[in-house]
C-alpha atoms as a PDB file:
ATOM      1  CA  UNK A   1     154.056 201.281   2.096  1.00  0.00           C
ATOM      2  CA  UNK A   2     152.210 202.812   4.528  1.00  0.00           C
ATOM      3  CA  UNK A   3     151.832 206.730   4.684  1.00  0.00           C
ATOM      4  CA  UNK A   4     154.606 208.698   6.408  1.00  0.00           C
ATOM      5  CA  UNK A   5     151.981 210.178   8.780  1.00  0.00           C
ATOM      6  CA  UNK A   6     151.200 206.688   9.890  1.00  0.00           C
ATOM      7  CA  UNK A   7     154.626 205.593  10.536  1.00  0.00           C
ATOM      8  CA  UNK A   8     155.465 208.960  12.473  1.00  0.00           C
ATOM      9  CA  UNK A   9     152.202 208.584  14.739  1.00  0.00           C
ATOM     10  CA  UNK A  10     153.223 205.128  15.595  1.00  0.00           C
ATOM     11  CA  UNK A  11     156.193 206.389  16.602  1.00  0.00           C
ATOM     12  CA  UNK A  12     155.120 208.597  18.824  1.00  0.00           C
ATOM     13  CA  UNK A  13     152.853 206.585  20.076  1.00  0.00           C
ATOM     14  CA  UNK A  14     155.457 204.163  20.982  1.00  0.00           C
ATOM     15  CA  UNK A  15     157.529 207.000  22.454  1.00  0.00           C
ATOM     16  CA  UNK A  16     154.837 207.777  24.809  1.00  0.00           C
ATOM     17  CA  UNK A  17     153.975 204.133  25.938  1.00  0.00           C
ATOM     18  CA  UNK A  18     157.929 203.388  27.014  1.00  0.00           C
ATOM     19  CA  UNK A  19     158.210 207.092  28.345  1.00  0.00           C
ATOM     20  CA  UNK A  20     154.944 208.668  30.135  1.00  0.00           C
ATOM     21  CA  UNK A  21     156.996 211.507  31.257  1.00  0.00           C
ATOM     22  CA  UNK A  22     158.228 214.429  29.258  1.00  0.00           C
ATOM     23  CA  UNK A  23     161.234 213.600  27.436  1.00  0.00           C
ATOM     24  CA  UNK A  24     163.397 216.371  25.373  1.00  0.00           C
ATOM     25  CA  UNK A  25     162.401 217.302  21.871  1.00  0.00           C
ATOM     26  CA  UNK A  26     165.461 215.463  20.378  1.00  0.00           C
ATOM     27  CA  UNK A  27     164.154 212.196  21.221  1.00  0.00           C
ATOM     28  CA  UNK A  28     160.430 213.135  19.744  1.00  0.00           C
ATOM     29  CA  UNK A  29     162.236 213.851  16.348  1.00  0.00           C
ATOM     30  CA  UNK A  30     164.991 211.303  16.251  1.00  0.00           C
ATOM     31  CA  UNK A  31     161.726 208.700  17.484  1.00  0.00           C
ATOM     32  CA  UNK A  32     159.706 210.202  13.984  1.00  0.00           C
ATOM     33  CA  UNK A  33     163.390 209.967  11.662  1.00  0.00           C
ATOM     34  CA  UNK A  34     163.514 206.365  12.696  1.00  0.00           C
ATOM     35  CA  UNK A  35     160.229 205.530  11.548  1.00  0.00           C
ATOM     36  CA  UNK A  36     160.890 207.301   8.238  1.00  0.00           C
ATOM     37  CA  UNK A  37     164.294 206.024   7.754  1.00  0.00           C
ATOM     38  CA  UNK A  38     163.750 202.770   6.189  1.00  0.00           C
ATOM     39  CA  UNK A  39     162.239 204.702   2.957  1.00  0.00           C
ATOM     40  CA  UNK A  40     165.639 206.069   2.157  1.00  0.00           C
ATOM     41  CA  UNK A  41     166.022 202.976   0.195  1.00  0.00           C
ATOM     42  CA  UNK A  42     163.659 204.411  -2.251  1.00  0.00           C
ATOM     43  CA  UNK A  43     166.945 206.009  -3.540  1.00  0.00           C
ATOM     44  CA  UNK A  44     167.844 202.570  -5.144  1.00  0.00           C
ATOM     45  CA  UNK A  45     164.693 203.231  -7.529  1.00  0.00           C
ATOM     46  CA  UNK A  46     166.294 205.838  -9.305  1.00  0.00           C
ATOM     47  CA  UNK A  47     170.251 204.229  -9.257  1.00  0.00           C
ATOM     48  CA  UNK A  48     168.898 201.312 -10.678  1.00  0.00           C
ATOM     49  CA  UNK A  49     168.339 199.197  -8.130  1.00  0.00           C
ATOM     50  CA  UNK A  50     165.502 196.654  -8.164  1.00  0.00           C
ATOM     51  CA  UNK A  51     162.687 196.478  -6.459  1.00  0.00           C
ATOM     52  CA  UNK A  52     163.527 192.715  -5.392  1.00  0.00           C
ATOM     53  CA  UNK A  53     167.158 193.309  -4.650  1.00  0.00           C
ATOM     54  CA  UNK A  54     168.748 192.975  -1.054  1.00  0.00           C
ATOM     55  CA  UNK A  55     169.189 196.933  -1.145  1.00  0.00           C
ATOM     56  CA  UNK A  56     165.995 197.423  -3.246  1.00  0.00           C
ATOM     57  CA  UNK A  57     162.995 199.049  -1.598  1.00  0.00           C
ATOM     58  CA  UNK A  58     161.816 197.172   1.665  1.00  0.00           C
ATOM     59  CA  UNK A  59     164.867 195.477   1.724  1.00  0.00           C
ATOM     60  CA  UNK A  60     167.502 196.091   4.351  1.00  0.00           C
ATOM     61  CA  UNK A  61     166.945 198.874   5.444  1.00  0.00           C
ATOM     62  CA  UNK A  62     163.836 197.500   6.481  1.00  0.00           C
ATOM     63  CA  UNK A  63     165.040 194.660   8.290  1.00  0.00           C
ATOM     64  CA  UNK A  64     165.228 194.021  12.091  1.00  0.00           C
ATOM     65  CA  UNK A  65     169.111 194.326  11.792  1.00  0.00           C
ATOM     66  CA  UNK A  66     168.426 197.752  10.403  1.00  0.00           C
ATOM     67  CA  UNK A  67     166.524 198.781  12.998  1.00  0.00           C
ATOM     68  CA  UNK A  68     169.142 197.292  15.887  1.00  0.00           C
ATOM     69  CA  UNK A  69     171.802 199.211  14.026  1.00  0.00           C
ATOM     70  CA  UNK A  70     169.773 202.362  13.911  1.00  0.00           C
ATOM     71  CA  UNK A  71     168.533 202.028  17.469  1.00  0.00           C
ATOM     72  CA  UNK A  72     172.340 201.398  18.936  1.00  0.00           C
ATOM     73  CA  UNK A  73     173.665 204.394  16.689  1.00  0.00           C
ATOM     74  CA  UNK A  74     171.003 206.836  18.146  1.00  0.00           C
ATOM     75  CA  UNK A  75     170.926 206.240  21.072  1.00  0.00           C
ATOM     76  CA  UNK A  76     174.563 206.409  21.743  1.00  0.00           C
ATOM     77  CA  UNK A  77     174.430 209.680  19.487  1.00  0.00           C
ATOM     78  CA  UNK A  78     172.032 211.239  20.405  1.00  0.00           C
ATOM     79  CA  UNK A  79     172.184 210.589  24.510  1.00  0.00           C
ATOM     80  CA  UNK A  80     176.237 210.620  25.201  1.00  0.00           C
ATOM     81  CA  UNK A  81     175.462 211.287  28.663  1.00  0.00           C
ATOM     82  CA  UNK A  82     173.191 208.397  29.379  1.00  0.00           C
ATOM     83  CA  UNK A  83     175.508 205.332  30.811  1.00  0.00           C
ATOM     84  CA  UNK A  84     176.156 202.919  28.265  1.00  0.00           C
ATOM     85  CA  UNK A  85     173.642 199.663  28.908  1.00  0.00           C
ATOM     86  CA  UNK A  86     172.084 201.362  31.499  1.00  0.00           C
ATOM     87  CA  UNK A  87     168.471 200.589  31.963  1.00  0.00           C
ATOM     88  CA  UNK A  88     167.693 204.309  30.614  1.00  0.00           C
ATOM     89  CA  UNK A  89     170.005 203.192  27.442  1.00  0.00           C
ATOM     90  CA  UNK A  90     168.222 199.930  26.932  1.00  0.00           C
ATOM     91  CA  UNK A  91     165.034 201.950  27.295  1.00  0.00           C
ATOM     92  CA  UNK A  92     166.107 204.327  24.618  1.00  0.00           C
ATOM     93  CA  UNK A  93     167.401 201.539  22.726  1.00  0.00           C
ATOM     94  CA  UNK A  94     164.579 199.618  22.723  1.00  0.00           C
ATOM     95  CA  UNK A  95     162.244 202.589  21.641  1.00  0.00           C
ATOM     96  CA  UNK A  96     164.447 203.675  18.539  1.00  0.00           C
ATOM     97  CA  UNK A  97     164.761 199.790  17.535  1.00  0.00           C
ATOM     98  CA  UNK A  98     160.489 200.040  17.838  1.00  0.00           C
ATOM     99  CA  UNK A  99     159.926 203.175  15.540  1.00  0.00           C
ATOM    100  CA  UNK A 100     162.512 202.155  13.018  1.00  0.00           C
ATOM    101  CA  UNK A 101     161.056 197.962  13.377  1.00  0.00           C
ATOM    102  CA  UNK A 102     157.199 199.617  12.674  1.00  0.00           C
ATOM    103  CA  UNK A 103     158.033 200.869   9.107  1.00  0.00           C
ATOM    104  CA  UNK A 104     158.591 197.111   8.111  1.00  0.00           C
ATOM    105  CA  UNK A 105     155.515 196.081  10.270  1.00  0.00           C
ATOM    106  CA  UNK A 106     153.214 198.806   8.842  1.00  0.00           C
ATOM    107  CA  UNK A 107     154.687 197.640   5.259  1.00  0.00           C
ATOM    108  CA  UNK A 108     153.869 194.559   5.869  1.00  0.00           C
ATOM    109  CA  UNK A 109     150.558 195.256   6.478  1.00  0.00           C
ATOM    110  CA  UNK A 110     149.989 196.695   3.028  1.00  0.00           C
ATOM    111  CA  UNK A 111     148.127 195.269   0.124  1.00  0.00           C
ATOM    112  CA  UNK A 112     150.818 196.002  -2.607  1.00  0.00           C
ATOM    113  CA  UNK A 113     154.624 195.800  -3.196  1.00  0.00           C
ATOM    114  CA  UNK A 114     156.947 192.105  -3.036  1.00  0.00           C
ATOM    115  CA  UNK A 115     156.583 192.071   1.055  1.00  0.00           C
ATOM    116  CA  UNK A 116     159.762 193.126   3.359  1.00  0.00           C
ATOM    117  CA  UNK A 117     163.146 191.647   3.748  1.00  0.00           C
ATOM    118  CA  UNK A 118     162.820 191.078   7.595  1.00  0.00           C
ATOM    119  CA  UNK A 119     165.764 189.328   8.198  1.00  0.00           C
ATOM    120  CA  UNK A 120     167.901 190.484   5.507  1.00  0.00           C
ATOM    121  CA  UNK A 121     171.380 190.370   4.661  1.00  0.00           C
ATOM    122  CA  UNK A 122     170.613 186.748   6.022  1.00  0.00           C
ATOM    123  CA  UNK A 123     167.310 185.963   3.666  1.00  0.00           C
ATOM    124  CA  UNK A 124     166.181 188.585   1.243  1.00  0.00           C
ATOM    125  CA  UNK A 125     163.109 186.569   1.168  1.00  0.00           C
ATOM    126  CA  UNK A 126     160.052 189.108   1.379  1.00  0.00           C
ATOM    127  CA  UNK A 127     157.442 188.694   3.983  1.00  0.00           C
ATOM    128  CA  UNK A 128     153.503 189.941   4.304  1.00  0.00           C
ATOM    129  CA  UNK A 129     151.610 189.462   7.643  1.00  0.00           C
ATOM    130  CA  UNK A 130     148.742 187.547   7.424  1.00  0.00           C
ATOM    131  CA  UNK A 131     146.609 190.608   7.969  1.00  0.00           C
ATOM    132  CA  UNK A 132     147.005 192.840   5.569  1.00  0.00           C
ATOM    133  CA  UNK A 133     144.577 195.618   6.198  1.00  0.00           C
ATOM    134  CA  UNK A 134     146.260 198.941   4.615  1.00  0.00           C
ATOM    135  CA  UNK A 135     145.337 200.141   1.119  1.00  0.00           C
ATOM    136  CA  UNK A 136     149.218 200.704   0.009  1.00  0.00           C
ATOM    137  CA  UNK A 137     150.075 204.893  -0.302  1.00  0.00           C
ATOM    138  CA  UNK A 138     151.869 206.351  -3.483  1.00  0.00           C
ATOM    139  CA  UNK A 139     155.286 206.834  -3.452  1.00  0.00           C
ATOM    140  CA  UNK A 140     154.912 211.093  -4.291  1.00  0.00           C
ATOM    141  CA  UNK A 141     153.607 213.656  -3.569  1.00  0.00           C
ATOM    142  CA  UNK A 142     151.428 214.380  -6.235  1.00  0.00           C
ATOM    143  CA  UNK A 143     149.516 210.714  -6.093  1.00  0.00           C
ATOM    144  CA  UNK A 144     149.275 210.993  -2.098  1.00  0.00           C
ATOM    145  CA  UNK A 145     146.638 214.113  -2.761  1.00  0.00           C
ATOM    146  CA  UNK A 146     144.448 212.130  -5.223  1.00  0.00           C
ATOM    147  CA  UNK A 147     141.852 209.383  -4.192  1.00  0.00           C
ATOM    148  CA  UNK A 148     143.892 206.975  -3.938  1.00  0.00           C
ATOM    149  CA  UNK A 149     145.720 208.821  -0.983  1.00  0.00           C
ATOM    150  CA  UNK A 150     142.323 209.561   0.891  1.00  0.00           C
ATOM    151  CA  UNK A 151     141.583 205.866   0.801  1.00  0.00           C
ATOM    152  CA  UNK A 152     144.886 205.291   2.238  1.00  0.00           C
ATOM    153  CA  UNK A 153     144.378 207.847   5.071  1.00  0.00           C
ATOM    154  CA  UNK A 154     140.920 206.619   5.837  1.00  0.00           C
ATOM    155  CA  UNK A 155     142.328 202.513   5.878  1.00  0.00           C
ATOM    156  CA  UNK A 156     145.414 203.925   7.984  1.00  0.00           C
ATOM    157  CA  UNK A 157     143.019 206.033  10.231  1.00  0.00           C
ATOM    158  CA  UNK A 158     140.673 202.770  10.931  1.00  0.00           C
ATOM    159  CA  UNK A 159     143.390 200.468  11.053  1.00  0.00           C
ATOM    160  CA  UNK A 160     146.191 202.151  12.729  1.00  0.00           C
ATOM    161  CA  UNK A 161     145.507 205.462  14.158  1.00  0.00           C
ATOM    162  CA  UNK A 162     142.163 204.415  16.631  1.00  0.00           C
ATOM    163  CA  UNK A 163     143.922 201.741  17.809  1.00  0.00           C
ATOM    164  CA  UNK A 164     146.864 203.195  18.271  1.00  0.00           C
ATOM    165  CA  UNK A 165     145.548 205.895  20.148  1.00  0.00           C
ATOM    166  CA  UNK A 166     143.476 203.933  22.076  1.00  0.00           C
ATOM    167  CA  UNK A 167     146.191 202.067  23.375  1.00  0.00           C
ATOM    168  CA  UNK A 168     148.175 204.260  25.489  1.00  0.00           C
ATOM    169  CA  UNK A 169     144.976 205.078  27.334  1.00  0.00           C
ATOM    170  CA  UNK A 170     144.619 201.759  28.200  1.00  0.00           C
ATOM    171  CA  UNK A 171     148.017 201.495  29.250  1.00  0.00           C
ATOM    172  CA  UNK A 172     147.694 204.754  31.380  1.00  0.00           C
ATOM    173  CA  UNK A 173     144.155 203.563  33.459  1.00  0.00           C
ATOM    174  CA  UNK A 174     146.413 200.167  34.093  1.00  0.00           C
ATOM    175  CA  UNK A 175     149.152 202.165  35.493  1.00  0.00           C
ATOM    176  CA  UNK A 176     146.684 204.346  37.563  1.00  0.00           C
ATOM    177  CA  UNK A 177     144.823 200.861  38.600  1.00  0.00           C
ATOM    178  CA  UNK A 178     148.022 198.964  39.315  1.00  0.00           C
ATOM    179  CA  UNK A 179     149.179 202.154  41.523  1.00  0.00           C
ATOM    180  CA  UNK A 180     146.345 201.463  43.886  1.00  0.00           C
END
């Protein structure tokens, strides 16, 4: 897996790109629980639940269907007074389904574990991109302040963080330049 500071940048980073303008502090959290929520299924690793199974780590929970569920849930949750499929809802939407979608992407990404169930319950077959980048981070505290966590922050940092900083600055200047 990636680090849980990775998958809480990207979601604010993704935050930022779909809403420019300030938005309330509920939906910068909720945007960073979504990103972290697919990890819950580390639970299964001490109920005795494979890795491989459908509920086993990077399985459902970090499927696209996951994510819709999550995204749907949250928004209507946490923003009762936005109009339901509004284009502000489907905004919202959209953004939650993005945070909680990255965990699997960043996962993906990884050098280590059986891949992610993308499009579980339908296939629990386990998928890598083709890229794989990222130096895969301890599960723990303990080994994420070793050397094998620093390599995993510095991989994360070149891989993830630049670019992904880099990229709503790019998007801002084309907004500015598309103003004109």
């Amino acid at each position: 897996m990636a680090s849980a500071f990775t998958h809480g940048f990207v979601a604010l980073a993704a935050g930022k790109l779909v809403f420019p303008e300030g938005m309330p502090a509920r939906f910068w959290v909720l945007s960073v629980v979504c990103t972290l929520l697919p990890d819950v299924d580390v639970v299964g690793f001490f109920l005795g639940v494979r890795y491989g199974n459908a509920l086993g780590h990077r399985g459902f929970a970090h499927s696209l269907l996951f994510a819709l569920l999550v995204a749907v849930l949250v928004t209507v949750a946490a923003f009762p007074a936005v109009r339901r499929f509004s284009k502000q809802w489907w905004l919202l939407s959209a953004c939650f389904f993005a945070s909680t979608a990255s965990h699997g992407v960043l996962d993906a990404m990884t050098d280590g574990g059986y891949g992610v169930a993308f499009f579980s319950p339908f296939s629990n077959a386990r998928y890598f991109l083709p890229w794989r980048p990222l130096e895969v981070a301890p599960i723990g505290v303990r080994g994420f302040f070793s050397r094998w966590g620093w390599d995993v922050l510095m991989s994360e940092l070149l891989w993830i963080w630049v670019p992904v900083a880099l990229l709503p600055v790019v998007v801002s200047l084309a907004r500015r330049h598309r103003s004109r």
